[in-house]
C-alpha atoms as a PDB file:
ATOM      1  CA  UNK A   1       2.374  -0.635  28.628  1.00  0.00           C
ATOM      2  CA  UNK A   2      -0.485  -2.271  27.020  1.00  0.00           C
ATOM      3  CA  UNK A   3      -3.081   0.003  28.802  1.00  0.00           C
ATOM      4  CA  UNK A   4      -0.919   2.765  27.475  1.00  0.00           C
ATOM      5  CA  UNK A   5      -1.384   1.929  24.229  1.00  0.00           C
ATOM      6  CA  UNK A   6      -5.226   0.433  24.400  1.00  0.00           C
ATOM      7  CA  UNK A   7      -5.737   4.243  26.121  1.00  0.00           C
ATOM      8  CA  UNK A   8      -3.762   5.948  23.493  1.00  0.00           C
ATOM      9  CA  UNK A   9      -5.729   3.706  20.833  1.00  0.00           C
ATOM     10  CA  UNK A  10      -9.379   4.854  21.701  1.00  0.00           C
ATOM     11  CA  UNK A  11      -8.116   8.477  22.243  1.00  0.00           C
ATOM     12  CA  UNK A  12      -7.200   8.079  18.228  1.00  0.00           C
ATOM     13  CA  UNK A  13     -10.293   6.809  17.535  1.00  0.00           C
ATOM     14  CA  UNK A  14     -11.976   9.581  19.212  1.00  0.00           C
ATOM     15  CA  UNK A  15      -9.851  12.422  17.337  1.00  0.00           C
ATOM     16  CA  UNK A  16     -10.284  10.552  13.855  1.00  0.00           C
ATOM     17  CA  UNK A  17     -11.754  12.980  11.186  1.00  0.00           C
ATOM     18  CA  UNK A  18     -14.284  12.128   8.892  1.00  0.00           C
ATOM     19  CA  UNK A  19     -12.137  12.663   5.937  1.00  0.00           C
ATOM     20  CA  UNK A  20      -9.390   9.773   7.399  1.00  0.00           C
ATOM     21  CA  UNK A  21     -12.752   8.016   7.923  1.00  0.00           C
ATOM     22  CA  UNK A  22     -13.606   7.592   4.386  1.00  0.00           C
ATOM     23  CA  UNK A  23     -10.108   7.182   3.325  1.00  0.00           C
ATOM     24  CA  UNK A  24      -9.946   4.029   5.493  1.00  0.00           C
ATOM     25  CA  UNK A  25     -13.018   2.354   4.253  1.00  0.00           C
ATOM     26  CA  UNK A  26     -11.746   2.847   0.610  1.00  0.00           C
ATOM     27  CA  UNK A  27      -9.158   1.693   1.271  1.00  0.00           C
ATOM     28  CA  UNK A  28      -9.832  -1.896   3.274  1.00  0.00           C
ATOM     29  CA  UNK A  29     -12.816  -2.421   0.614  1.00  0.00           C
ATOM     30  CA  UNK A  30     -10.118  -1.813  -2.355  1.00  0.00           C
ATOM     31  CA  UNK A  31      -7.640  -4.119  -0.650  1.00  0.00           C
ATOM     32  CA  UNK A  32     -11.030  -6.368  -0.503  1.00  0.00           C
ATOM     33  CA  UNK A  33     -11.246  -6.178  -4.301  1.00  0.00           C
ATOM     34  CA  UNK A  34      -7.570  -6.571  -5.118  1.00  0.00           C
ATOM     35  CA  UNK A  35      -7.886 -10.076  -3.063  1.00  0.00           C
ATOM     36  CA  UNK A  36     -11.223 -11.021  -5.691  1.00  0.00           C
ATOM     37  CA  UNK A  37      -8.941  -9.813  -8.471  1.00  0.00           C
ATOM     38  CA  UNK A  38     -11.774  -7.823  -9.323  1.00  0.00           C
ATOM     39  CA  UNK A  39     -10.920  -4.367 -11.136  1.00  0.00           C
ATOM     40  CA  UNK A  40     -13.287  -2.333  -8.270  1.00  0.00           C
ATOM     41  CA  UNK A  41     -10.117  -1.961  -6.786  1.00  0.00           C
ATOM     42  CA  UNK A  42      -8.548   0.718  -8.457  1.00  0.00           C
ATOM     43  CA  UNK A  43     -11.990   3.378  -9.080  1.00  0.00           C
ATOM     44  CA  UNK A  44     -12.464   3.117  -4.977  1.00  0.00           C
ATOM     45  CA  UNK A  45      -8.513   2.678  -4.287  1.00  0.00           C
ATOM     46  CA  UNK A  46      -8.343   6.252  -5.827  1.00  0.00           C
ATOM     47  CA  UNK A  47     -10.748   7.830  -2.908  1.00  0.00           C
ATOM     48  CA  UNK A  48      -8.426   5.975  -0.762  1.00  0.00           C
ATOM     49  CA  UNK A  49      -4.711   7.666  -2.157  1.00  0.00           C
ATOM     50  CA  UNK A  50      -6.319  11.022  -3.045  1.00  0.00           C
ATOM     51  CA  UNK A  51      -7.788  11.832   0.537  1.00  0.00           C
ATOM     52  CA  UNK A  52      -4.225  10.361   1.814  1.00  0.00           C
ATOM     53  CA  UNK A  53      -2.467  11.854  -0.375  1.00  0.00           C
ATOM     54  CA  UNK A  54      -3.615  15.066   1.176  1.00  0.00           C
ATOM     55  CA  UNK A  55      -3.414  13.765   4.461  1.00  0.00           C
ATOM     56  CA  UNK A  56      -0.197  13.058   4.594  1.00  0.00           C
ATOM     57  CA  UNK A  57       1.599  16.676   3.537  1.00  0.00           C
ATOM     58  CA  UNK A  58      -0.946  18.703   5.322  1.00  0.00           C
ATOM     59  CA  UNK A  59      -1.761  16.875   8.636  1.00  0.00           C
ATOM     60  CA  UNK A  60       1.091  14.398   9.551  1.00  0.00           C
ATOM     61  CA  UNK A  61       3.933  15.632   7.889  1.00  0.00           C
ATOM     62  CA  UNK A  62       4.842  12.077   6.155  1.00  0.00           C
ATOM     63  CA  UNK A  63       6.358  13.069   2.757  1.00  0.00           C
ATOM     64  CA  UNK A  64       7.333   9.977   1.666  1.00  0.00           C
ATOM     65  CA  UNK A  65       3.861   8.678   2.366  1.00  0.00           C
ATOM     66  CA  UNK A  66       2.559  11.433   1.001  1.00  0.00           C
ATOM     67  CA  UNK A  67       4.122  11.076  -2.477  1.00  0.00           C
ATOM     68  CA  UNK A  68       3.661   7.556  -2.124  1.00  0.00           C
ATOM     69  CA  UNK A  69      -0.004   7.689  -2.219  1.00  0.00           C
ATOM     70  CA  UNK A  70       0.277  10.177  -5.234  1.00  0.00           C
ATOM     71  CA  UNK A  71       2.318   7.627  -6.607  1.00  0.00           C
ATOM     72  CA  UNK A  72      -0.491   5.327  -5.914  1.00  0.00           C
ATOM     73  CA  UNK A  73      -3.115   7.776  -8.041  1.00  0.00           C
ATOM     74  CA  UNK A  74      -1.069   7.075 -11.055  1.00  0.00           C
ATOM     75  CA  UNK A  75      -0.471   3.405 -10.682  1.00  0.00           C
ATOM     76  CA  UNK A  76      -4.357   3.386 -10.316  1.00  0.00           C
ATOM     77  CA  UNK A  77      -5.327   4.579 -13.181  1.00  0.00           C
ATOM     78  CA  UNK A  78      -2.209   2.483 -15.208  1.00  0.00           C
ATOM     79  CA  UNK A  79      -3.094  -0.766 -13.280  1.00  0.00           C
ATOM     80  CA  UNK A  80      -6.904  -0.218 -14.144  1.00  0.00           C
ATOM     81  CA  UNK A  81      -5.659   0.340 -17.636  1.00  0.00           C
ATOM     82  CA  UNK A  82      -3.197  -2.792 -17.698  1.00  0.00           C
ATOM     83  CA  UNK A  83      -6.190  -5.115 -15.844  1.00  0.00           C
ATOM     84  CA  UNK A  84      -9.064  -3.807 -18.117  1.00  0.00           C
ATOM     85  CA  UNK A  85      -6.960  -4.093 -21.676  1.00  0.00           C
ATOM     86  CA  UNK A  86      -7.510  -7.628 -22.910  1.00  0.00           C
ATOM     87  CA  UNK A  87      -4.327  -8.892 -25.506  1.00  0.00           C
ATOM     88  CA  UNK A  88      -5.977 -11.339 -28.130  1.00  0.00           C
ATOM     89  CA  UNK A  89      -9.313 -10.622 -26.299  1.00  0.00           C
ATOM     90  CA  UNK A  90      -7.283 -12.884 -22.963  1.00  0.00           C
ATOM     91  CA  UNK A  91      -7.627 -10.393 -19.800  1.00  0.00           C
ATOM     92  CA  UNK A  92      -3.877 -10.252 -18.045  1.00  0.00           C
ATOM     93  CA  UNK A  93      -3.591 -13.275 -15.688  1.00  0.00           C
ATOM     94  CA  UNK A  94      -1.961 -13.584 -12.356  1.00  0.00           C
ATOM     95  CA  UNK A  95       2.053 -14.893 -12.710  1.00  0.00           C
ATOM     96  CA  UNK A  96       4.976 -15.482 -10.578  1.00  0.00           C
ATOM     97  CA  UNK A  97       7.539 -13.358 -10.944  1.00  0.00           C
ATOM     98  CA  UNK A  98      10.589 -14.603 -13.253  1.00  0.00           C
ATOM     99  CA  UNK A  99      14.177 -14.008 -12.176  1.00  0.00           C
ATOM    100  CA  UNK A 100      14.204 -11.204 -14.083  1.00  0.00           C
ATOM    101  CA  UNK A 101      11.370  -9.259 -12.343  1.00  0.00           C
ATOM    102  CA  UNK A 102      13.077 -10.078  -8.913  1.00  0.00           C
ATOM    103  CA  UNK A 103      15.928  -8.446 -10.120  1.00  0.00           C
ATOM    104  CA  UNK A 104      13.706  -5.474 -10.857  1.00  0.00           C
ATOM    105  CA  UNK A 105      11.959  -5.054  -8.128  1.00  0.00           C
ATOM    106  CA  UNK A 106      14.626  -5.441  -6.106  1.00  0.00           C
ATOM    107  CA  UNK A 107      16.638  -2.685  -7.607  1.00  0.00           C
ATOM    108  CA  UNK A 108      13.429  -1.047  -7.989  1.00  0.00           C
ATOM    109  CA  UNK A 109      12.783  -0.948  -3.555  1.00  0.00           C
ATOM    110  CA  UNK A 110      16.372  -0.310  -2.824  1.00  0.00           C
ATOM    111  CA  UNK A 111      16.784   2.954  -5.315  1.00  0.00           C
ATOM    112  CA  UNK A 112      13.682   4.196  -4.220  1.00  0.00           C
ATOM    113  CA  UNK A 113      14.215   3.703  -0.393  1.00  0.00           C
ATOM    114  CA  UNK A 114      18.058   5.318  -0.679  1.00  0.00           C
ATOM    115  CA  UNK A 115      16.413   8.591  -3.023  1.00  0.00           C
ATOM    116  CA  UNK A 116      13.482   8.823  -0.201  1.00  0.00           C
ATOM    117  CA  UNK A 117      15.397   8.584   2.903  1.00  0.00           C
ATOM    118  CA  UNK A 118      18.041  11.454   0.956  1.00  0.00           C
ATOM    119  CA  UNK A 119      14.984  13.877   0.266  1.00  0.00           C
ATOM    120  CA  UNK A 120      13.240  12.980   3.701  1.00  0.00           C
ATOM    121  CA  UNK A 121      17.023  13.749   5.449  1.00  0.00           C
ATOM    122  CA  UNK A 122      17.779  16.616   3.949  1.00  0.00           C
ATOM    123  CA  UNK A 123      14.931  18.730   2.326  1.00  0.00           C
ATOM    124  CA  UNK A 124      12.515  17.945   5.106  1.00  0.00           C
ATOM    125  CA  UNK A 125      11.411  18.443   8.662  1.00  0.00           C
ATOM    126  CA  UNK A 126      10.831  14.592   9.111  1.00  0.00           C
ATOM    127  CA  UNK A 127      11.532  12.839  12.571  1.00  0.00           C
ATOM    128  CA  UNK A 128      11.017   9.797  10.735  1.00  0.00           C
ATOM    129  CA  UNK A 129      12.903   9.708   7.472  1.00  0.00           C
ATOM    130  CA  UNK A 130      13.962   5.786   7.722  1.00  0.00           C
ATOM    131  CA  UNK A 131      10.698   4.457   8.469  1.00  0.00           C
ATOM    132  CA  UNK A 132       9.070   6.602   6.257  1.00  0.00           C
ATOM    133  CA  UNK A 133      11.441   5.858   2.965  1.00  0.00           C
ATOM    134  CA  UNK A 134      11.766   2.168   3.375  1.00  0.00           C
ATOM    135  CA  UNK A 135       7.404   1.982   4.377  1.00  0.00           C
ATOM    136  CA  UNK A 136       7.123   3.653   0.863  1.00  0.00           C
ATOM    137  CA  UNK A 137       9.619   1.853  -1.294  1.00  0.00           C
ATOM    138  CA  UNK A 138       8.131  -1.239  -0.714  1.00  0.00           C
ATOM    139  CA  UNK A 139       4.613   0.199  -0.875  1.00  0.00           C
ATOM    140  CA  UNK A 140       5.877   1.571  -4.011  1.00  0.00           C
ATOM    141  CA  UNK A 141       7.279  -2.036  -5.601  1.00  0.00           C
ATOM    142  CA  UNK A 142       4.046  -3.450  -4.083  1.00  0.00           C
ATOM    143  CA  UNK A 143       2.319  -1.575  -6.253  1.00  0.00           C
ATOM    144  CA  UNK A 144       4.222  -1.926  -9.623  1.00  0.00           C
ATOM    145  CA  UNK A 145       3.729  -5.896  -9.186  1.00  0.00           C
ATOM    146  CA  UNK A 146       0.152  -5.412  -8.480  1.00  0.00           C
ATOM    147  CA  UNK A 147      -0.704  -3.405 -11.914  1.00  0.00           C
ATOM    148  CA  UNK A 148       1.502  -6.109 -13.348  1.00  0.00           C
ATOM    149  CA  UNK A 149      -1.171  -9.341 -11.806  1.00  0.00           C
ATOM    150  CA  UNK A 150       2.004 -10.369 -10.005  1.00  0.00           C
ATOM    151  CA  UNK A 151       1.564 -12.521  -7.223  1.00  0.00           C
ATOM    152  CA  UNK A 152       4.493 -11.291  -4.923  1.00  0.00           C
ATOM    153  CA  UNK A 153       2.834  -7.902  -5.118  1.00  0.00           C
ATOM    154  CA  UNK A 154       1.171  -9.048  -1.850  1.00  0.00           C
ATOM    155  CA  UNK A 155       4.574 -10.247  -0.077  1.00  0.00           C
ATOM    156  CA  UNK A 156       5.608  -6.352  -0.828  1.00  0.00           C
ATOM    157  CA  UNK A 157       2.516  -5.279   0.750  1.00  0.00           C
ATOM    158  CA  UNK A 158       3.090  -7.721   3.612  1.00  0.00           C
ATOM    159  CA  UNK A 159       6.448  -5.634   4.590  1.00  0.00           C
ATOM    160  CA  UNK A 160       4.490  -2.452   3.941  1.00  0.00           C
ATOM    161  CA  UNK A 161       1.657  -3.198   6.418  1.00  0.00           C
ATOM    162  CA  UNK A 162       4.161  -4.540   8.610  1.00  0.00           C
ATOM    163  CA  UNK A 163       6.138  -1.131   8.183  1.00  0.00           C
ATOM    164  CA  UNK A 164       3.452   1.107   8.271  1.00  0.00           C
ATOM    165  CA  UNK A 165       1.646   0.006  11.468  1.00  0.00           C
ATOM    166  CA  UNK A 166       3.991   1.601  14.032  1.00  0.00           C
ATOM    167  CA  UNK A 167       4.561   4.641  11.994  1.00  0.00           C
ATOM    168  CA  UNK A 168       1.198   5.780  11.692  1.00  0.00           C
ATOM    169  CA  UNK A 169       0.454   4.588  15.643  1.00  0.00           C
ATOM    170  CA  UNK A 170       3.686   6.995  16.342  1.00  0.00           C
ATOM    171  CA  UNK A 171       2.308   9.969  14.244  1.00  0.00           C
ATOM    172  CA  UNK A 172      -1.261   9.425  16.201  1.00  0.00           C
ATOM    173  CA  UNK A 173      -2.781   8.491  12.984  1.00  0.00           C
ATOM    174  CA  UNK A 174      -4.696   5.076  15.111  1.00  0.00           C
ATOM    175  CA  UNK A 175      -7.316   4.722  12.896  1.00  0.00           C
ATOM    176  CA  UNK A 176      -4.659   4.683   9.913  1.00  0.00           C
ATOM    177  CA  UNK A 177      -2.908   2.598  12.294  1.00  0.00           C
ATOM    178  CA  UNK A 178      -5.481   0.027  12.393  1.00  0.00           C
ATOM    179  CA  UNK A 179      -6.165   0.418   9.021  1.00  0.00           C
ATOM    180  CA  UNK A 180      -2.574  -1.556   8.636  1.00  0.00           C
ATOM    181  CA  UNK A 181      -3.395  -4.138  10.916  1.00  0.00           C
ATOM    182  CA  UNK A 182      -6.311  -4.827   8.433  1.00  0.00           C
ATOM    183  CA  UNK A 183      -4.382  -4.805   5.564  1.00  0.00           C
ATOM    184  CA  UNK A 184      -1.916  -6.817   6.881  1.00  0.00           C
ATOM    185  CA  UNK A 185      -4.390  -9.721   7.366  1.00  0.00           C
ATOM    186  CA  UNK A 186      -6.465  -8.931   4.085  1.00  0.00           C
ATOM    187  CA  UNK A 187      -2.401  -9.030   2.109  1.00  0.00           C
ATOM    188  CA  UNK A 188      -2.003 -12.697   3.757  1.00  0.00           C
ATOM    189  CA  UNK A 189      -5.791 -13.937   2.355  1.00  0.00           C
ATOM    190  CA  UNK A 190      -4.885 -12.405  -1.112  1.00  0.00           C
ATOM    191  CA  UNK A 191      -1.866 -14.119  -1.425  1.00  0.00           C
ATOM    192  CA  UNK A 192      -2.807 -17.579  -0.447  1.00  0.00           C
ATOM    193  CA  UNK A 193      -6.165 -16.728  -2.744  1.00  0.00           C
ATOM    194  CA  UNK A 194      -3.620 -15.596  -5.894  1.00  0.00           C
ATOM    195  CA  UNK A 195      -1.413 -18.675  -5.173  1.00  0.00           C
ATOM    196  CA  UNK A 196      -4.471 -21.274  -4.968  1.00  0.00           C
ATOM    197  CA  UNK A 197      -5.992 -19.536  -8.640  1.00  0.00           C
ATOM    198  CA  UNK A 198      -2.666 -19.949 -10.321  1.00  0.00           C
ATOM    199  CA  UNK A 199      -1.661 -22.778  -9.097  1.00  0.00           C
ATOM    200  CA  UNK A 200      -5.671 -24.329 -10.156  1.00  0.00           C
ATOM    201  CA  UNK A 201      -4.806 -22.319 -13.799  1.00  0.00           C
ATOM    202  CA  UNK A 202      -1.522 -23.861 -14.161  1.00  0.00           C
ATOM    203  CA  UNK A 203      -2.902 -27.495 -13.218  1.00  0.00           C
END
């Protein structure tokens, strides 16, 4: 089994295009940036979501993913906005979220994974639709809490990574798979990074 999947693994590796190349590397160095709170992360986050967002109709047939990472485009350029607009010349800090926002983004996952997995079911040829909605809804809330500074943005983008690494490996997207994996670890380091800056602010 786990020759199977090593073989399958560098077979993906082998087939990976140069575009999904690129896309990658923006990608884990914009994650990288996101954990330094430093605003790189949205101009070379939007290589990342515009080569994926391409990706994702065209090549592997992952709609939700696919809008998701348009999605993402927008929430770039707001969240660069939102991070680069100082109020009373104070930059926005990082916060926990307050009942309130839970209650948000809450609502805010579950609507969006029930209207996904609907469109995915019944307008599209997906063989994935569950996976696919519920790896986007919370990729979706991650990203709403990140423009925001929140600091559960990364326990969204915990489940995402989480989410996303068998459903790219099962659409033979192993580079993107691994690209995941990355994330996954690089989500953990920015949230114990976020969690040690507020919690030095608020002391």
């Amino acid at each position: 089994m786990l020759h199977s999947i090593f073989q399958q693994f560098i077979a993906g590796i082998q087939q990976t295009t140069l575009l999904e190349f690129i896309a990658v590397v923006a990608g884990i160095t914009s994650v990288w940036f996101s954990r330094k709170e430093n605003i790189l992360v949205y101009p070379i986050g939007l290589i990342n979501t515009i080569i994926y967002t391409w990706l994702c109709f065209k090549t592997w047939q992952l709609y939700a993913e696919g809008s998701l990472n348009f999605y993402y485009t927008a929430m770039s350029i707001y969240g660069w906005y939102c991070w680069s607009n100082k109020k009373n010349n104070t930059p926005l800090s990082i916060t926990f979220n307050t009942k309130k926002d839970w209650i948000y983004s809450l609502s805010f996952f579950v609507f969006s994974w029930i209207i996904l997995f609907f469109v995915l079911k019944k307008y599209t040829n997906s063989n994935v639709p569950l996976a696919d909605s519920f790896a986007s809804a919370s990729a979706y809330t991650a990203m709403w809490q990140m423009a925001k500074k929140k600091i559960e943005n990364w326990l969204w983008w915990i489940i995402t990574n989480i989410a996303s690494i068998p459903l790219y490996f099962y659409k033979h997207a192993v580079f993107t798979s691994f690209q995941y994996v990355v994330f996954l670890i690089l989500a953990i380091a920015g949230y114990i990074e976020w969690k040690r800056k507020i919690t030095k602010t608020n002391s």
